[in-house]
N, C-alpha and C. Protein backbone atom coordinates (compact mmCIF):
# COMPACT_ATOMS: atom_id res chain seq x y z
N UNK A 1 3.17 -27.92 24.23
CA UNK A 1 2.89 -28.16 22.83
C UNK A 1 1.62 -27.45 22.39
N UNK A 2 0.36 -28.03 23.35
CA UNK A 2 -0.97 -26.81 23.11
C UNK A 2 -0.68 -25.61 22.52
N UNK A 3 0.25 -25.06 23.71
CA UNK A 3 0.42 -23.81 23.47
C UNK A 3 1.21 -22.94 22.38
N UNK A 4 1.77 -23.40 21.92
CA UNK A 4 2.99 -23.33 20.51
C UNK A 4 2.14 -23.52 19.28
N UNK A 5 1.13 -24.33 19.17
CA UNK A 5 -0.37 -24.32 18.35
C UNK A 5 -0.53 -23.16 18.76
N UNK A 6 -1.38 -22.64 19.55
CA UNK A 6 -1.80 -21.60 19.54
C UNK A 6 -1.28 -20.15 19.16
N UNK A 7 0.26 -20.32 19.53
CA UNK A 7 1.06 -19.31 18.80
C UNK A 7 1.33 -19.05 17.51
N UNK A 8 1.18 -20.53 17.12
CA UNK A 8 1.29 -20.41 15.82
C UNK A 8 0.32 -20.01 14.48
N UNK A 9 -1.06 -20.06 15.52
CA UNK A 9 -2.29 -19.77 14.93
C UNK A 9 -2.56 -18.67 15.09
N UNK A 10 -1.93 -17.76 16.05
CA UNK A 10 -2.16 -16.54 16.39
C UNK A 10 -1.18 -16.21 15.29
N UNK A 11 -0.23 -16.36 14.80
CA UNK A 11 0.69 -15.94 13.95
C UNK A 11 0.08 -15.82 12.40
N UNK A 12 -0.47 -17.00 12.44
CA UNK A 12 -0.84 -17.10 10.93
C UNK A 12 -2.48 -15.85 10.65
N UNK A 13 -3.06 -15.62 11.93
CA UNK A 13 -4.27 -14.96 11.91
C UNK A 13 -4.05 -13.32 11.78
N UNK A 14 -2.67 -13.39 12.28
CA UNK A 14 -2.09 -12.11 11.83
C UNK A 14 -1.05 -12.02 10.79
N UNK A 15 -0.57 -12.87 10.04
CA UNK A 15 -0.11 -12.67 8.96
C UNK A 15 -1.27 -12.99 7.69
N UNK A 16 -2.29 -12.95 7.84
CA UNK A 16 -3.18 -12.60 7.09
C UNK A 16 -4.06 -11.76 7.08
N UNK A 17 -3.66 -11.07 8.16
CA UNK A 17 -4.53 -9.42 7.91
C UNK A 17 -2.89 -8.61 7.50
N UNK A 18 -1.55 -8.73 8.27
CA UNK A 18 -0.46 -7.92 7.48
C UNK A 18 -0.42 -8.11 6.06
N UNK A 19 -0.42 -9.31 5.70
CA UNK A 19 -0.57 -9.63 3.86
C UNK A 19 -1.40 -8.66 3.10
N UNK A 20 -2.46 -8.42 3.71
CA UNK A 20 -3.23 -7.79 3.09
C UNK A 20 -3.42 -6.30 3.18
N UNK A 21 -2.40 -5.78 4.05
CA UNK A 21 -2.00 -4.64 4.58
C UNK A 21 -2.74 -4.03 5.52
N UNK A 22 -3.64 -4.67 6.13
CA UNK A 22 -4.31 -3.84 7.09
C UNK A 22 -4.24 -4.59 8.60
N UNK A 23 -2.90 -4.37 9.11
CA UNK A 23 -2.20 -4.57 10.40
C UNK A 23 -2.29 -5.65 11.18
N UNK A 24 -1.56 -6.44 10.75
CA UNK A 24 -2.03 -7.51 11.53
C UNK A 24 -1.46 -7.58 13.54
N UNK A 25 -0.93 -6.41 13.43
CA UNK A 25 -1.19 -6.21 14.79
C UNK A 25 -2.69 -6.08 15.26
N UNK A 26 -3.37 -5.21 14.72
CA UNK A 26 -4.33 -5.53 14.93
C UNK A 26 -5.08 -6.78 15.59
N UNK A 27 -4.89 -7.44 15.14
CA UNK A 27 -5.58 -9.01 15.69
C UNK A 27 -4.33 -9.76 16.18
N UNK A 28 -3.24 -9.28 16.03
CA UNK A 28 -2.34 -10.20 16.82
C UNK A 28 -2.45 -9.91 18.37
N UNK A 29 -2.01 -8.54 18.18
CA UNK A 29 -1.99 -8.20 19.74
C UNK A 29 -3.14 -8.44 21.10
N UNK A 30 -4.38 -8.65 20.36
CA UNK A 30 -5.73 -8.95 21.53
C UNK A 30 -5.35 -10.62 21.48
N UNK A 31 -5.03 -11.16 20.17
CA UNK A 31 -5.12 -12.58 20.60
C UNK A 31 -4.03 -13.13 21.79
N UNK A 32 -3.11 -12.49 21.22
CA UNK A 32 -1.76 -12.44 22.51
C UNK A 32 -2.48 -12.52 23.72
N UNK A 33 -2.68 -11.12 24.07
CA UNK A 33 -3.24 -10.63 25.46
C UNK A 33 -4.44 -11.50 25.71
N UNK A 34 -5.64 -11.28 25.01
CA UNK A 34 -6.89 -12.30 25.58
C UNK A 34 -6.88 -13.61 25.78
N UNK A 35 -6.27 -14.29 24.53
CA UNK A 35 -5.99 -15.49 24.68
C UNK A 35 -5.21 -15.90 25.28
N UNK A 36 -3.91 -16.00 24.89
CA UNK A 36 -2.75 -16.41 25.48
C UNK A 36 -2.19 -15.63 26.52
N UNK A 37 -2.91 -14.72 27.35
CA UNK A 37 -1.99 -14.33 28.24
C UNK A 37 -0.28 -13.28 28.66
N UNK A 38 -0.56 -12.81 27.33
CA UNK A 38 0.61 -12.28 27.03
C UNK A 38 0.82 -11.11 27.55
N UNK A 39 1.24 -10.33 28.37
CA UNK A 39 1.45 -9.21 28.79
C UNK A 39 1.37 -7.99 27.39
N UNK A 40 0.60 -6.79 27.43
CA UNK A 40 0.17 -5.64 26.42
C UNK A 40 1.79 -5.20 26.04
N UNK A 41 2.33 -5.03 26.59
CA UNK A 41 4.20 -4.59 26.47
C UNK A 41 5.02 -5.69 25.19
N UNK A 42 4.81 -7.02 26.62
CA UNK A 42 5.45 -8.11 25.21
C UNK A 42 4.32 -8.51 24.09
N UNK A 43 2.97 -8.42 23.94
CA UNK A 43 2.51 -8.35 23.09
C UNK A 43 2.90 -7.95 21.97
N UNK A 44 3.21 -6.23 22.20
CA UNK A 44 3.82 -5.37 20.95
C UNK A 44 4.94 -5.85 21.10
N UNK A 45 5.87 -6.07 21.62
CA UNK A 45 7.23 -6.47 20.85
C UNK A 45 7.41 -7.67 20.07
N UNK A 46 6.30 -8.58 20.28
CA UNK A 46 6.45 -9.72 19.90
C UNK A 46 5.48 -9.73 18.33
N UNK A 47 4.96 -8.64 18.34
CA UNK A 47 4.12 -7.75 17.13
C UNK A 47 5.40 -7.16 16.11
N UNK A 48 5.52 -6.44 17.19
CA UNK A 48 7.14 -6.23 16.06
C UNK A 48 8.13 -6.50 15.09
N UNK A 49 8.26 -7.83 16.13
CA UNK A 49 9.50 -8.84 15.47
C UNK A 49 8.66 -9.57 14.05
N UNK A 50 7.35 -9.66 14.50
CA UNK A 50 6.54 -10.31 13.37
C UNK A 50 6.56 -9.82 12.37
N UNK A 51 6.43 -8.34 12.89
CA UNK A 51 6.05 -7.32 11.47
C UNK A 51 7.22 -7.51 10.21
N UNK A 52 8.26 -7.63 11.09
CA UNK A 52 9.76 -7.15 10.37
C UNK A 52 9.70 -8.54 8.61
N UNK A 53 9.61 -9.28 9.08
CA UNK A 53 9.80 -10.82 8.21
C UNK A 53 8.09 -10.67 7.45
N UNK A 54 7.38 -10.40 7.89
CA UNK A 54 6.08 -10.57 7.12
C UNK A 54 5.85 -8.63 6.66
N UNK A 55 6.62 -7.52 6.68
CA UNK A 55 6.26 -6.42 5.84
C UNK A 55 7.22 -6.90 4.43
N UNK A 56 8.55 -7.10 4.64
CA UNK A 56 9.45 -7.44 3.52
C UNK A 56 8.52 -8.28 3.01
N UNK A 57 8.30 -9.48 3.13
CA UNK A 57 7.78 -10.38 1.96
C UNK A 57 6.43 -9.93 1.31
N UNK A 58 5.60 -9.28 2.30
CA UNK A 58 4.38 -8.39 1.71
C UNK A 58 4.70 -7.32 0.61
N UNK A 59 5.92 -6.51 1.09
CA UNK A 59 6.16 -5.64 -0.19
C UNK A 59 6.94 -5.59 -1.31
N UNK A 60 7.57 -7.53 -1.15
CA UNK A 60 8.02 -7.91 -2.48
C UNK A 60 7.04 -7.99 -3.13
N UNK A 61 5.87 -8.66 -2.71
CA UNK A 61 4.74 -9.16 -4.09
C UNK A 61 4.03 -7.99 -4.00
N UNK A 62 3.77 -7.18 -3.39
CA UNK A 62 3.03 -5.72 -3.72
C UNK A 62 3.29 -5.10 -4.55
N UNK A 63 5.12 -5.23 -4.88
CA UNK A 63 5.99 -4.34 -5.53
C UNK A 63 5.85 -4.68 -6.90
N UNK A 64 5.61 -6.49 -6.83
CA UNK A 64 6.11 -7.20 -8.18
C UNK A 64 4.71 -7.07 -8.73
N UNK A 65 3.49 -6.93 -7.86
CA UNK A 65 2.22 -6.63 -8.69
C UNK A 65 1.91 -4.96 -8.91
N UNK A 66 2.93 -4.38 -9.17
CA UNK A 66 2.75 -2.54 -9.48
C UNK A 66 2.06 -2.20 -8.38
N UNK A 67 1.39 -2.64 -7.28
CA UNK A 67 0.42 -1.75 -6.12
C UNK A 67 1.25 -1.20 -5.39
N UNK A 68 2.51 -1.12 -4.99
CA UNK A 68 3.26 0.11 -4.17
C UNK A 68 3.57 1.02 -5.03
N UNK A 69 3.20 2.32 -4.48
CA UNK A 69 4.04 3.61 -4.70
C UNK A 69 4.88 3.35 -3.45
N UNK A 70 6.42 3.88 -4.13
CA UNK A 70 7.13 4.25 -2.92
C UNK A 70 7.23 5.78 -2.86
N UNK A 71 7.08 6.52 -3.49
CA UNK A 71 7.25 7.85 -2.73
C UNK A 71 5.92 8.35 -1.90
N UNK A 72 5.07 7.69 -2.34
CA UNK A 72 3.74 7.81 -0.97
C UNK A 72 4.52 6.85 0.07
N UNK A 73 4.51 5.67 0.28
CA UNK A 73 5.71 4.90 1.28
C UNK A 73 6.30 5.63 1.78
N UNK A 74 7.27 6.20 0.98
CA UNK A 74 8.74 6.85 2.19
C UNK A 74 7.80 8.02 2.65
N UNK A 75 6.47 8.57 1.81
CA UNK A 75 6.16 9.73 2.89
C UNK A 75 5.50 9.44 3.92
N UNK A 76 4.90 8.23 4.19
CA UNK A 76 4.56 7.37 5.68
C UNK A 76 5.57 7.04 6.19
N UNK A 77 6.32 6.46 5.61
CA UNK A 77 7.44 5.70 6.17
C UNK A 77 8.63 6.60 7.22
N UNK A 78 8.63 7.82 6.62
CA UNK A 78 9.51 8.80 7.36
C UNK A 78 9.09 9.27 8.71
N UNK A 79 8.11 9.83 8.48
CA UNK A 79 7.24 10.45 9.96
C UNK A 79 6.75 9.01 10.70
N UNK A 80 6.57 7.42 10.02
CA UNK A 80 6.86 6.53 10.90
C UNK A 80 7.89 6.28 12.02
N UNK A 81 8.76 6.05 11.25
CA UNK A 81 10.00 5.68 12.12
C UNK A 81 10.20 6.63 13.03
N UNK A 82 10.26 7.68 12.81
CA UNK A 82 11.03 8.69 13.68
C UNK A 82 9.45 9.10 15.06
N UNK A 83 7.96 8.57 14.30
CA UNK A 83 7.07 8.90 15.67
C UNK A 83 7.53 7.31 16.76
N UNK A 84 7.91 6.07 15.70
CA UNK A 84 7.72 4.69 16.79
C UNK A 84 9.15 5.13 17.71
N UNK A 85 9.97 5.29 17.17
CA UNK A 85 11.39 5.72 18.24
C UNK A 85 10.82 6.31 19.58
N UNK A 86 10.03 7.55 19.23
CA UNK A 86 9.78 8.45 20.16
C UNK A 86 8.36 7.49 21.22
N UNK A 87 7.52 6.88 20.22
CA UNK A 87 6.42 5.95 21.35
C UNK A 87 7.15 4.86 21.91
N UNK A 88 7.87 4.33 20.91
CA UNK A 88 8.70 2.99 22.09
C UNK A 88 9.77 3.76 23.24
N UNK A 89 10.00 4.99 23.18
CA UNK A 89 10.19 5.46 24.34
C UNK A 89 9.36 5.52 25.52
N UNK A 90 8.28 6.03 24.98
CA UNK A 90 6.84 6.62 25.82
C UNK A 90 6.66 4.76 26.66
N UNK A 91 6.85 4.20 25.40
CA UNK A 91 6.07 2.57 26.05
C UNK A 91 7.06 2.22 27.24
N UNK A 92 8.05 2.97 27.53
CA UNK A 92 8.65 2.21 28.27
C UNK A 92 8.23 3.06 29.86
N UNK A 93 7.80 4.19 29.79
CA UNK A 93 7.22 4.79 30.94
C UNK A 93 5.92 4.36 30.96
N UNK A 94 4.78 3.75 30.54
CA UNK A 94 3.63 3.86 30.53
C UNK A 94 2.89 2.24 31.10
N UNK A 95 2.47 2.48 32.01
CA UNK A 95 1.82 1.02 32.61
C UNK A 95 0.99 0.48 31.32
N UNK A 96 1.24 -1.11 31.62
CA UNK A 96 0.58 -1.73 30.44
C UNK A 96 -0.90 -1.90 30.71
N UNK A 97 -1.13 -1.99 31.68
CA UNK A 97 -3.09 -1.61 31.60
C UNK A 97 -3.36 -0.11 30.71
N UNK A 98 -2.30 0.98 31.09
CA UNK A 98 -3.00 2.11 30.01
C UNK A 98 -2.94 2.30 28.59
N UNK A 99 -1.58 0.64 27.87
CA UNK A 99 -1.39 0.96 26.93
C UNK A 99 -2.75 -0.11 26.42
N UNK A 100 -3.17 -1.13 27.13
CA UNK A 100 -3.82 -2.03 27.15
C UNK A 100 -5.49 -1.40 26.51
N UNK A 101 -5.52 -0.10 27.47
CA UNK A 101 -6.97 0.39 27.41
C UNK A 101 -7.02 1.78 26.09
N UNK A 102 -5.83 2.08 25.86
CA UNK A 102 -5.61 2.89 24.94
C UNK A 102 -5.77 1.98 23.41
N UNK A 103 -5.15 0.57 23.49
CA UNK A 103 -5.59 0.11 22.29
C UNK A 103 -6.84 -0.08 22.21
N UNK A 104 -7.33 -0.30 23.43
CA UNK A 104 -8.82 -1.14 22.80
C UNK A 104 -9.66 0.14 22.31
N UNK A 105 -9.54 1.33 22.70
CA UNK A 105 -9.90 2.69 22.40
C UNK A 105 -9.93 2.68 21.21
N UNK A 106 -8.64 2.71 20.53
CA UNK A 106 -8.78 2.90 19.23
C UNK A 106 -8.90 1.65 18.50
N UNK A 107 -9.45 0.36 18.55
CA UNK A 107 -9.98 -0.83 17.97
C UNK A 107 -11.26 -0.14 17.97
N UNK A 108 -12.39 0.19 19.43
CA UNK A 108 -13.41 0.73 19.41
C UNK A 108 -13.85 1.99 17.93
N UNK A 109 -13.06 2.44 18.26
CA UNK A 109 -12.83 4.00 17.21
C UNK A 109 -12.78 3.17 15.96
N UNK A 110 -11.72 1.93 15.96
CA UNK A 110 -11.84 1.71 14.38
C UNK A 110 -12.53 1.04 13.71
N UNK A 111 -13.78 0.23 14.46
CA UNK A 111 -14.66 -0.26 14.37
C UNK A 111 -15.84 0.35 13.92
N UNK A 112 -15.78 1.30 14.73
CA UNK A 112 -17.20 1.84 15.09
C UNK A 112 -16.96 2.56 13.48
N UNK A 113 -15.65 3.44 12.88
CA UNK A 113 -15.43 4.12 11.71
C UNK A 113 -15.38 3.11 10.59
N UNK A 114 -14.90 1.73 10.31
CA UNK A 114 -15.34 0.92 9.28
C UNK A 114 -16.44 0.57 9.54
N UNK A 115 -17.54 -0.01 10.52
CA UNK A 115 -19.28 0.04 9.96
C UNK A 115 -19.93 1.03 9.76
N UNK A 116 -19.65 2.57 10.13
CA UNK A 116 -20.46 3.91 9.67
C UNK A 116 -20.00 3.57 7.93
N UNK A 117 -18.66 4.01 7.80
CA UNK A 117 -18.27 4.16 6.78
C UNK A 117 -18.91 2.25 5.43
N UNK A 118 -19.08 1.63 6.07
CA UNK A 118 -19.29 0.42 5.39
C UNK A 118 -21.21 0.69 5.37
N UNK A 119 -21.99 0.66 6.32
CA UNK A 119 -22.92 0.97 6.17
C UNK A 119 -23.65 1.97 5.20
N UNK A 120 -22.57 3.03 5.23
CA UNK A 120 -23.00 4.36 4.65
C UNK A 120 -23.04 3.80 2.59
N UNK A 121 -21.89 2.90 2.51
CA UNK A 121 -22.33 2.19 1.42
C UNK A 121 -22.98 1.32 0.56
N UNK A 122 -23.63 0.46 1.54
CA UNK A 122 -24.42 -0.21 1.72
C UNK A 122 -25.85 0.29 1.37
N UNK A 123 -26.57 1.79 1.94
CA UNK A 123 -27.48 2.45 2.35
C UNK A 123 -27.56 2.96 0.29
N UNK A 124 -26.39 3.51 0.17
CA UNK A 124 -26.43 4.46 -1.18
C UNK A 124 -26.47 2.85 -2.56
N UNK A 125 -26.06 1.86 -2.09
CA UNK A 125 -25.95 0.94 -3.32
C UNK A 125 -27.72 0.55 -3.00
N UNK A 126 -28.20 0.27 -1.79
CA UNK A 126 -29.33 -0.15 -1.31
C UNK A 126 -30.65 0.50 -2.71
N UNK A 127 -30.05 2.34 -2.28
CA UNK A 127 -30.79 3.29 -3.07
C UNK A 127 -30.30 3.27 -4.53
N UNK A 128 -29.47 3.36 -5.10
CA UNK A 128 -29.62 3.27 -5.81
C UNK A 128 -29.82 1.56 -6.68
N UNK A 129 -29.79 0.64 -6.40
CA UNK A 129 -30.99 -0.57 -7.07
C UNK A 129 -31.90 -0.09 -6.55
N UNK A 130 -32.48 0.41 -5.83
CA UNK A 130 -34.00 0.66 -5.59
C UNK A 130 -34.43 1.37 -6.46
N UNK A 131 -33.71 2.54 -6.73
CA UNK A 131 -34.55 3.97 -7.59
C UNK A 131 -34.75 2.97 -9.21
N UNK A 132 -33.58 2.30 -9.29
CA UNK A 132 -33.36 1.37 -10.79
C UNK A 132 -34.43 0.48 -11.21
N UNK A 133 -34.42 -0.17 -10.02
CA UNK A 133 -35.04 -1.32 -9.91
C UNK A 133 -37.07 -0.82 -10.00
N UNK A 134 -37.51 0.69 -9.61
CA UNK A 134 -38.10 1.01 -9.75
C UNK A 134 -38.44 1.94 -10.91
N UNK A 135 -37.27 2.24 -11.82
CA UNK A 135 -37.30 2.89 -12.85
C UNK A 135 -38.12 4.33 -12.43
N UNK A 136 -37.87 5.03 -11.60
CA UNK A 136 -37.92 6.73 -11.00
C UNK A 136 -37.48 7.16 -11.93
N UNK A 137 -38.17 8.19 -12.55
CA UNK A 137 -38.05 9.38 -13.84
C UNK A 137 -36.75 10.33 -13.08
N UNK A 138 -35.62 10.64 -13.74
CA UNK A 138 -35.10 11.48 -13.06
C UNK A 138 -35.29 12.91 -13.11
N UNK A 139 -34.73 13.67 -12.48
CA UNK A 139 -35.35 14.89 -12.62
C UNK A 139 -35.51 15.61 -13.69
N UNK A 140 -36.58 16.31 -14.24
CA UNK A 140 -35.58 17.49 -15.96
C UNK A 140 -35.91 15.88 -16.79
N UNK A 141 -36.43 15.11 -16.50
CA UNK A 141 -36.58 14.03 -17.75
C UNK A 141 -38.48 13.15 -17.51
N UNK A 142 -38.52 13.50 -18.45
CA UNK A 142 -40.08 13.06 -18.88
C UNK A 142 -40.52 12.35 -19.73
């Protein structure tokens, strides 16, 4: 029973980063594996099956609030399908410690690229209330 809580919390922690479109594999798949024990292989499949029931209902209300383009869509969507065919091939030759260490690679990578990139905004809003907040003559103005 514990454990079915926990699945189910792992479920809901990733259907609230898919809702919002930014993968809830992402956080499903480490909670799987770290937490619960889940083998990196059935992790993603069990990522999968998730995706299927929580992308449809995500891109009804996306749709019904005007935020999807679909012809940007089908132009992800095309070179999607046809690269996962070819990796869920690959996944089936590839030991799950390397697919294991290959994700955390690119979690690392995508981390490390949303705080540069988040910082870097931070730094320019920082400066500019500062220059404001100090009322700095701008250049060519006297």
């Amino acid at each position: 029973m514990k454990a079915a809580i926990l699945y189910v919390l792992a479920g809901i922690a990733g259907g609230v980063m898919g809702g919002m479109g930014l993968g809830g594999g992402t956080l499903l798949i480490p909670l799987l594996t770290l937490f619960l024990g889940v083998a990196p292989k059935q992790a993603a499949a069990i990522n999968l099956v998730s995706f299927i029931p929580m992308s449809v209902v995500s891109c009804i209300i996306h749709a019904k609030n005007k935020l999807l383009d679909f012809k940007k869509a089908f132009l992800v969507a095309v070179p999607a399908c046809v690269t996962s065919v070819l990796s869920s091939l690959l996944a089936q030759k590839v030991k799950g410690e390397a697919v294991t260490k290959g994700f955390a690679v690119f979690l690392i990578v995508l981390a490390v690229s949303m705080l540069a990139s988040r910082s870097a905004a931070l730094v320019k809003d920082a400066f500019a209330g500062l220059s404001g907040a100090l009322n700095f003559p701008r250049a060519g103005k006297r």
